[in-house]
N, C-alpha and C. Protein backbone atom coordinates (compact mmCIF):
# COMPACT_ATOMS: atom_id res chain seq x y z
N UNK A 1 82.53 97.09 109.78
CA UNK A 1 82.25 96.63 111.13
C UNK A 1 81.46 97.71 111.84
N UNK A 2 80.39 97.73 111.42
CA UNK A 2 79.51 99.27 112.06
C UNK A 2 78.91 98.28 112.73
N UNK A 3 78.71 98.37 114.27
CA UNK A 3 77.76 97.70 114.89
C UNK A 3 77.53 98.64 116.38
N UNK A 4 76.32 98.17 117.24
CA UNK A 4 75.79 98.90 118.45
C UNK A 4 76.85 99.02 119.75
N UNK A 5 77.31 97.37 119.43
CA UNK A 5 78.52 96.57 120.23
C UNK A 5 80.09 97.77 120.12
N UNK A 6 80.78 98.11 121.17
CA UNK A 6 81.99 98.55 120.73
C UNK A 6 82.88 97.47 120.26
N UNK A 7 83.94 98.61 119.48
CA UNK A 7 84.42 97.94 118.24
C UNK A 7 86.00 98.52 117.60
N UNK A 8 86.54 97.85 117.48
CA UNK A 8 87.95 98.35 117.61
C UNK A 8 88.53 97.92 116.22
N UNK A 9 89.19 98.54 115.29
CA UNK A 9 90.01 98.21 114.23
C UNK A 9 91.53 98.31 114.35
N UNK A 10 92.39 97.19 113.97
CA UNK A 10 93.60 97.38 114.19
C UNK A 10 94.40 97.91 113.04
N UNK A 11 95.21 98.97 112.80
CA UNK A 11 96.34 99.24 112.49
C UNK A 11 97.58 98.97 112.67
N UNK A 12 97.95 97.92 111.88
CA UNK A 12 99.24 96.68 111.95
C UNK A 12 100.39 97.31 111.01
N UNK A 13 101.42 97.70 111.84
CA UNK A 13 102.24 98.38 110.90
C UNK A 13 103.22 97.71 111.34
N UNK A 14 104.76 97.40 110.60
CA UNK A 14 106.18 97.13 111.33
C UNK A 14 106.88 98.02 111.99
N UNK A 15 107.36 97.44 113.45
CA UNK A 15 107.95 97.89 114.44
C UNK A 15 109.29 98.63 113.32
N UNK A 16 109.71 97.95 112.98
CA UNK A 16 110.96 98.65 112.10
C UNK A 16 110.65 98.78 110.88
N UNK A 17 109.65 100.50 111.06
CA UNK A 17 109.70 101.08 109.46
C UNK A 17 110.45 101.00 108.28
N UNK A 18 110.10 100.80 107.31
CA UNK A 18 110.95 100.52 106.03
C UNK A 18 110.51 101.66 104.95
N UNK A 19 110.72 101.90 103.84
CA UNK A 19 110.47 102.90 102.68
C UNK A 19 109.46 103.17 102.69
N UNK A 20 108.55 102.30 101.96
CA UNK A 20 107.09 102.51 102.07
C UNK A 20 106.17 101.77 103.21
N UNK A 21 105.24 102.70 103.53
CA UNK A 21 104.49 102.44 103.97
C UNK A 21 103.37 101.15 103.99
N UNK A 22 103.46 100.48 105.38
CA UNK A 22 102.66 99.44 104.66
C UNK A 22 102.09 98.76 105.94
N UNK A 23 101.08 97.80 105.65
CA UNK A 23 99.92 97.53 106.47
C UNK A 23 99.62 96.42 106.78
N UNK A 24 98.85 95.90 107.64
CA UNK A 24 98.46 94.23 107.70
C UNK A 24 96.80 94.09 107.52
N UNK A 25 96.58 93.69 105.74
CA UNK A 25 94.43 93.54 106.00
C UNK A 25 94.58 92.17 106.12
N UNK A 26 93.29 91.91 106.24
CA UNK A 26 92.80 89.92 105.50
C UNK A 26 91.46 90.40 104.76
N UNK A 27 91.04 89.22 103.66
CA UNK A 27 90.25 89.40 103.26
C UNK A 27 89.27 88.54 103.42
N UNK A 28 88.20 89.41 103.88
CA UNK A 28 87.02 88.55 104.15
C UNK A 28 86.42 87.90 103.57
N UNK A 29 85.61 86.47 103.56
CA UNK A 29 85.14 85.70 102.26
C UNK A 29 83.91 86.19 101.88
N UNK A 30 82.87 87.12 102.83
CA UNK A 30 82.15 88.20 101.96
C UNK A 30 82.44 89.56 101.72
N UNK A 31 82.60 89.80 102.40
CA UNK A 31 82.95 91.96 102.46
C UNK A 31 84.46 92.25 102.10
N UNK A 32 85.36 91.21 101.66
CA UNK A 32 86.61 91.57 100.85
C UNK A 32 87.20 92.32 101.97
N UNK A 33 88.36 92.55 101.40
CA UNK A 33 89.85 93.53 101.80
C UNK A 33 89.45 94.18 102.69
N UNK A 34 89.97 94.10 104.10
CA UNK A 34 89.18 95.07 105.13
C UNK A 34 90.09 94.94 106.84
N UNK A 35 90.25 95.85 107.37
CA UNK A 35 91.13 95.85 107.98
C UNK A 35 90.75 95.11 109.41
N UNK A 36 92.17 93.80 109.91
CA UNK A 36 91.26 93.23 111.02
C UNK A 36 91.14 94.00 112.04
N UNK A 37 89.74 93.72 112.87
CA UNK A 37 88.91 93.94 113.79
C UNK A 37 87.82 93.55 114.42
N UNK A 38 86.96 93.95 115.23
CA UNK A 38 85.88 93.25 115.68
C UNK A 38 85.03 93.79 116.99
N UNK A 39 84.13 93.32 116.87
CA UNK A 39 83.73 93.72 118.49
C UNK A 39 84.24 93.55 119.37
N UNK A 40 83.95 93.93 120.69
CA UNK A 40 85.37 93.84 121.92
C UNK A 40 84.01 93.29 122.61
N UNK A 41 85.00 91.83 123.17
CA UNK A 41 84.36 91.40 124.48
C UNK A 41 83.74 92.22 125.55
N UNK A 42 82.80 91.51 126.56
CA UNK A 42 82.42 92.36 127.65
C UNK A 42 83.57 92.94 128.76
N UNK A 43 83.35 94.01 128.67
CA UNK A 43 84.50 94.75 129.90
C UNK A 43 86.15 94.62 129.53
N UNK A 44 86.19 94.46 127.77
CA UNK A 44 87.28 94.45 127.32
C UNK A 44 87.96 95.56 126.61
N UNK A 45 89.55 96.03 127.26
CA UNK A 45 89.74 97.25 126.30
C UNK A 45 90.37 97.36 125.45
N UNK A 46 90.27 98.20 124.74
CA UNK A 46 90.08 98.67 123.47
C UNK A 46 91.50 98.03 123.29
N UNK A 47 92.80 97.67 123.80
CA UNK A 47 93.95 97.06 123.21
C UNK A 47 94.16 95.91 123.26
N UNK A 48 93.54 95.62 123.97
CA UNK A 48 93.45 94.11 124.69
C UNK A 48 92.54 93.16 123.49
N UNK A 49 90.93 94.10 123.28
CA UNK A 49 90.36 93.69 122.24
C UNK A 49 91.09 93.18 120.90
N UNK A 50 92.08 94.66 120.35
CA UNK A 50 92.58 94.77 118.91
C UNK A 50 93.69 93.74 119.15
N UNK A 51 94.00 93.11 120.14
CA UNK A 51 95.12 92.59 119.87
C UNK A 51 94.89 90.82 120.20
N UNK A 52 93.79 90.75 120.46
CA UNK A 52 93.00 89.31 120.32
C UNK A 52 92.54 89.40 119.02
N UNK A 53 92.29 90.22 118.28
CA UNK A 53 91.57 90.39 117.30
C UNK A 53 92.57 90.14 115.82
N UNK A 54 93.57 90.43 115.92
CA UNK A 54 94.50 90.82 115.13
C UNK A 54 95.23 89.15 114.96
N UNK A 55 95.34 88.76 116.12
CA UNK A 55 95.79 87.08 115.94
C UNK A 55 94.60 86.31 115.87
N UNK A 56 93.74 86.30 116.03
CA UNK A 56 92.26 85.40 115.78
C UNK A 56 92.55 85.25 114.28
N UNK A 57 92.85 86.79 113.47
CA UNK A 57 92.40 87.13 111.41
C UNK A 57 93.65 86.48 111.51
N UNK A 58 94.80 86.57 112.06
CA UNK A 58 96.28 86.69 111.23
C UNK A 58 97.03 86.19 112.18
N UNK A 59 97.37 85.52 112.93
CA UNK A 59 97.81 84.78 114.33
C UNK A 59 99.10 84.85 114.18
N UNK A 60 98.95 86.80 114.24
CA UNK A 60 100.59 87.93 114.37
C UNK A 60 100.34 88.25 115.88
N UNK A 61 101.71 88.82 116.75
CA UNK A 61 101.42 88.77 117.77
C UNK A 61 102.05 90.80 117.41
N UNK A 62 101.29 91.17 118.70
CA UNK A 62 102.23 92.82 118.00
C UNK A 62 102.36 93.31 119.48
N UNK A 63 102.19 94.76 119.74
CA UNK A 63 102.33 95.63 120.61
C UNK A 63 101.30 96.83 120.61
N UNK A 64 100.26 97.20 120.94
CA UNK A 64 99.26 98.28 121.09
C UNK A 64 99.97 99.59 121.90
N UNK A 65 99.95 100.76 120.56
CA UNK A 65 101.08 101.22 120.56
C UNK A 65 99.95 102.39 121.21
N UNK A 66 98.83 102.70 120.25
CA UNK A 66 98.22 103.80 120.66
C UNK A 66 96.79 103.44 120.07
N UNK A 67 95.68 104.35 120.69
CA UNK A 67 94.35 104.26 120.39
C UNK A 67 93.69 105.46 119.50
N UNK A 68 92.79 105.47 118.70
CA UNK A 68 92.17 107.24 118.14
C UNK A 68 90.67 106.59 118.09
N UNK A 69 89.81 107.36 119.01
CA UNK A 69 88.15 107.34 118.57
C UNK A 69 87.89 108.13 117.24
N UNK A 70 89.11 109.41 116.96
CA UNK A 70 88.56 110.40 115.71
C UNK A 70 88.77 109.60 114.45
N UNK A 71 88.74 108.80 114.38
CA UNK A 71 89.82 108.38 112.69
C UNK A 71 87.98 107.67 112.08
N UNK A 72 87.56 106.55 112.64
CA UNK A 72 86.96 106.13 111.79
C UNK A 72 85.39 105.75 112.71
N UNK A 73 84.56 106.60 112.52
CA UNK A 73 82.83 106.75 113.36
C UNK A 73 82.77 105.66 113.88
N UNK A 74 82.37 105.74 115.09
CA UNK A 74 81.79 104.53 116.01
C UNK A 74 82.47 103.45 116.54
N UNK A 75 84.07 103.41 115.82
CA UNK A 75 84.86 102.91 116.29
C UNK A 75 85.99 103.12 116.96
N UNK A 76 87.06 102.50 117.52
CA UNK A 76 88.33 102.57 117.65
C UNK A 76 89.33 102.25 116.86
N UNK A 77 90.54 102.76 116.36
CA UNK A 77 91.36 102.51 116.08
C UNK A 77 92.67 101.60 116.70
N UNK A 78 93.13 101.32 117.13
CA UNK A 78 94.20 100.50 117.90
C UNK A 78 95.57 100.86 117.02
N UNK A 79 96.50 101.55 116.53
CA UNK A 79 98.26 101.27 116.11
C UNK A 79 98.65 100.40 116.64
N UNK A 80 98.92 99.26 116.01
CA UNK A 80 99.46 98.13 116.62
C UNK A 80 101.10 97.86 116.12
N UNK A 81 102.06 97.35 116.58
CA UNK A 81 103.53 97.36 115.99
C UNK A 81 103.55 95.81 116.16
N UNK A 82 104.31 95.13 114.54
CA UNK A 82 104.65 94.19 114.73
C UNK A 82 105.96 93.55 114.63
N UNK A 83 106.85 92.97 115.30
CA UNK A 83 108.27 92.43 115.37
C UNK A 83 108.48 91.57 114.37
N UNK A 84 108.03 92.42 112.86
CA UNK A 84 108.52 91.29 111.65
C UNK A 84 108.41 91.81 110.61
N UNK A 85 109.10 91.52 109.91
CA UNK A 85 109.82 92.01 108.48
C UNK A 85 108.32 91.62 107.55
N UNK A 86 107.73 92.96 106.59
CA UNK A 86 106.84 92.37 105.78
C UNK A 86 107.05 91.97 104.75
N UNK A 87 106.10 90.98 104.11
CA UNK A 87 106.48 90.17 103.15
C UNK A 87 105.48 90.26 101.95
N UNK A 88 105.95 90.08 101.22
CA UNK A 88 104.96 89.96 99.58
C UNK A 88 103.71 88.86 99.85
N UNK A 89 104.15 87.76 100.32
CA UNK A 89 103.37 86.41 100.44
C UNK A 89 102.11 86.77 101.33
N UNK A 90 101.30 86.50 101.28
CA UNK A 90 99.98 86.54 102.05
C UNK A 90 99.84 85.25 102.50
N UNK A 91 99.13 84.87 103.33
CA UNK A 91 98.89 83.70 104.78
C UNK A 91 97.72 83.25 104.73
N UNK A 92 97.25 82.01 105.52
CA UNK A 92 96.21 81.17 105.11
C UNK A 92 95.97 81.82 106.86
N UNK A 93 94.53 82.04 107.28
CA UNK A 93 94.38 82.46 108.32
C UNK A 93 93.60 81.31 109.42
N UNK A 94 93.48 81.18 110.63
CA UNK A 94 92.52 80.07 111.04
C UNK A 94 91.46 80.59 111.42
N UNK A 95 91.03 81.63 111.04
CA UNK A 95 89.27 81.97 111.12
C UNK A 95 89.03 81.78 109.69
N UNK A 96 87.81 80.78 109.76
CA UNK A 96 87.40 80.40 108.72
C UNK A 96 86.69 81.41 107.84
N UNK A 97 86.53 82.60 108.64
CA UNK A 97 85.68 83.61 107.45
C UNK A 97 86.66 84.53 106.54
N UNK A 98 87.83 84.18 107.37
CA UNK A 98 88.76 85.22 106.43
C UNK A 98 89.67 84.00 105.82
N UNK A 99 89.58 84.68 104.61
CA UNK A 99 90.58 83.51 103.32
C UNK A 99 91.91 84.05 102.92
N UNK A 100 92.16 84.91 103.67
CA UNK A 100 93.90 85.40 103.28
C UNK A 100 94.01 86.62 104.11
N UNK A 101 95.36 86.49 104.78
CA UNK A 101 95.98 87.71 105.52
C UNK A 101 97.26 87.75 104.71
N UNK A 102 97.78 89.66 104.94
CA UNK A 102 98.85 89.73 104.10
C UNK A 102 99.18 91.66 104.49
N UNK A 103 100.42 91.71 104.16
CA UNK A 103 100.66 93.08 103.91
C UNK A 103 100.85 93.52 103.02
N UNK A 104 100.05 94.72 103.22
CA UNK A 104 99.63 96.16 101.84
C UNK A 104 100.49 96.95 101.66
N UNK A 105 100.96 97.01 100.33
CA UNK A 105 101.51 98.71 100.36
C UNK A 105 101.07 99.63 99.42
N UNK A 106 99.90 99.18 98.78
CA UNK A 106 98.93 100.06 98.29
C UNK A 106 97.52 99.70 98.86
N UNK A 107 96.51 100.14 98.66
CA UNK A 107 95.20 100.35 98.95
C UNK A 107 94.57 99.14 98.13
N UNK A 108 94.16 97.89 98.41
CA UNK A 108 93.30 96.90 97.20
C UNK A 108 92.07 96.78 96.98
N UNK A 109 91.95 96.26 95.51
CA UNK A 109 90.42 96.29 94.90
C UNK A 109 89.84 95.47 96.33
N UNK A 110 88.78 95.91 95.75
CA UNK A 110 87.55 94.70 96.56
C UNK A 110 87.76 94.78 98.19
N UNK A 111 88.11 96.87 98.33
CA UNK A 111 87.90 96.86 99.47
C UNK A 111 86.64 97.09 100.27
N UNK A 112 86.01 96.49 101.44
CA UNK A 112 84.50 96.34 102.03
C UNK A 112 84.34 97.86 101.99
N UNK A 113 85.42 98.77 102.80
CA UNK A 113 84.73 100.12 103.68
C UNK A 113 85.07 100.92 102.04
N UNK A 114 86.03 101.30 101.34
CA UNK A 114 86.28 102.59 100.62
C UNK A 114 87.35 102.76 100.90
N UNK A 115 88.20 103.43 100.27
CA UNK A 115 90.14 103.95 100.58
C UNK A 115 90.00 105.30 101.44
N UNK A 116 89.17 105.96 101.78
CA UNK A 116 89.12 107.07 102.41
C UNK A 116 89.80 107.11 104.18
N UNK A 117 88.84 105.78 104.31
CA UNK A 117 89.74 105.27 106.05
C UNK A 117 91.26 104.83 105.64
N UNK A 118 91.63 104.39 104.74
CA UNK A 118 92.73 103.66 104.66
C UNK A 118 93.32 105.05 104.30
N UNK A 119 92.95 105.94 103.67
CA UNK A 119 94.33 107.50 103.39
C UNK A 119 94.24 107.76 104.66
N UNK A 120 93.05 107.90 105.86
CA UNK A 120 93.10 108.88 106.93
C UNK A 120 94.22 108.14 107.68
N UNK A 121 94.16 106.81 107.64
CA UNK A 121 94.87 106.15 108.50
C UNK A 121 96.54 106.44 107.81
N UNK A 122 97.04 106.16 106.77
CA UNK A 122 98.54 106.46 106.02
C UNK A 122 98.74 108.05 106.68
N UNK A 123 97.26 108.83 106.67
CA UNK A 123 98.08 110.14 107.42
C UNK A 123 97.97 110.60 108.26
N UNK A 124 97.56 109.76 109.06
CA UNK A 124 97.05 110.31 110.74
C UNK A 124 98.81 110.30 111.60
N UNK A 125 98.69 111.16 112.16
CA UNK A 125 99.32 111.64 113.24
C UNK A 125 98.85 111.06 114.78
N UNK A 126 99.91 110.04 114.79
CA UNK A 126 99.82 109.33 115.96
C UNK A 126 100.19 109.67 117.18
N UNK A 127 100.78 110.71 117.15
CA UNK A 127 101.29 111.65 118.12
C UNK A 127 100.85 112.08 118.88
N UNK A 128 99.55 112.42 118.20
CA UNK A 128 98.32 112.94 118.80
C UNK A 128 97.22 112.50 119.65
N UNK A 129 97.04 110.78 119.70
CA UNK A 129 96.44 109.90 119.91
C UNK A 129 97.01 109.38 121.53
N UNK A 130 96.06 108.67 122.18
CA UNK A 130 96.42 108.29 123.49
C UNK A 130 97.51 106.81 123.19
N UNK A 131 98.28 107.50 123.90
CA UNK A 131 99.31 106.27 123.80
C UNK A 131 99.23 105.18 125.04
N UNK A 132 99.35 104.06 124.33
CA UNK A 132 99.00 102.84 125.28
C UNK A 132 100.13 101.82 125.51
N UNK A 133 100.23 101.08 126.33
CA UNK A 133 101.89 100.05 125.92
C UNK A 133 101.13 98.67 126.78
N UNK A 134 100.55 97.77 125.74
CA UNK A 134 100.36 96.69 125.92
C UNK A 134 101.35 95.68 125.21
């Protein structure tokens, strides 16, 4: 999602951490495995965006926990928390460009960007990041 337009990627994790670590992608029906996001409406912010964005791919509802401009160029990040137990099963989504939403607990083939954003993100320190409570 490199574009001129700002642009926000969500980080969908469960509100109630479990063992491993794990994530919410969909996969796109061209650019594959890729984490939802999108451009942000006019005069829209950055949580408000990720979290229209996040139910448009996967029509999960969460909490915008915190924001990071450093994690991934030209964009935003969003930590988003969601109030639900993850599941093995992956989901039929109602945007027609994405053909499956689901949670990760490893990194999958036929990802669009590279695993490099996806390690920064498993080890970023959120602590550090502006915290938001939408």
């Amino acid at each position: 999602m490199r574009s001129d337009k700002p642009w926000v990627v969500v980080w969908a994790v469960p509100k109630n951490p479990i063992d491993i670590p794990c994530w919410i992608m969909v996969k796109h029906e061209v650019r594959g495995w890729e984490l939802p996001g999108g451009e942000l409406l006019e005069s829209e912010d950055n949580d408000i965006g990720a979290l229209r964005e996040l139910y448009e791919e996967t029509g999960c509802l969460g909490v915008a926990i915190a924001e990071d401009d450093s994690i991934i160029e030209g964009g935003v990040v969003v930590l988003v928390e969601l109030d639900m137990e993850p599941d093995e099963l992956g989901w039929m989504s109602e945007d027609e460009k994405i053909e499956e939403a689901g949670w990760c607990i490893e990194i999958p083939d036929e990802l669009f960007w590279g695993t490099e954003e996806i390690e920064k993100l498993l080890n970023h320190d959120w602590s550090t990041s502006k915290t938001l409570g939408s």
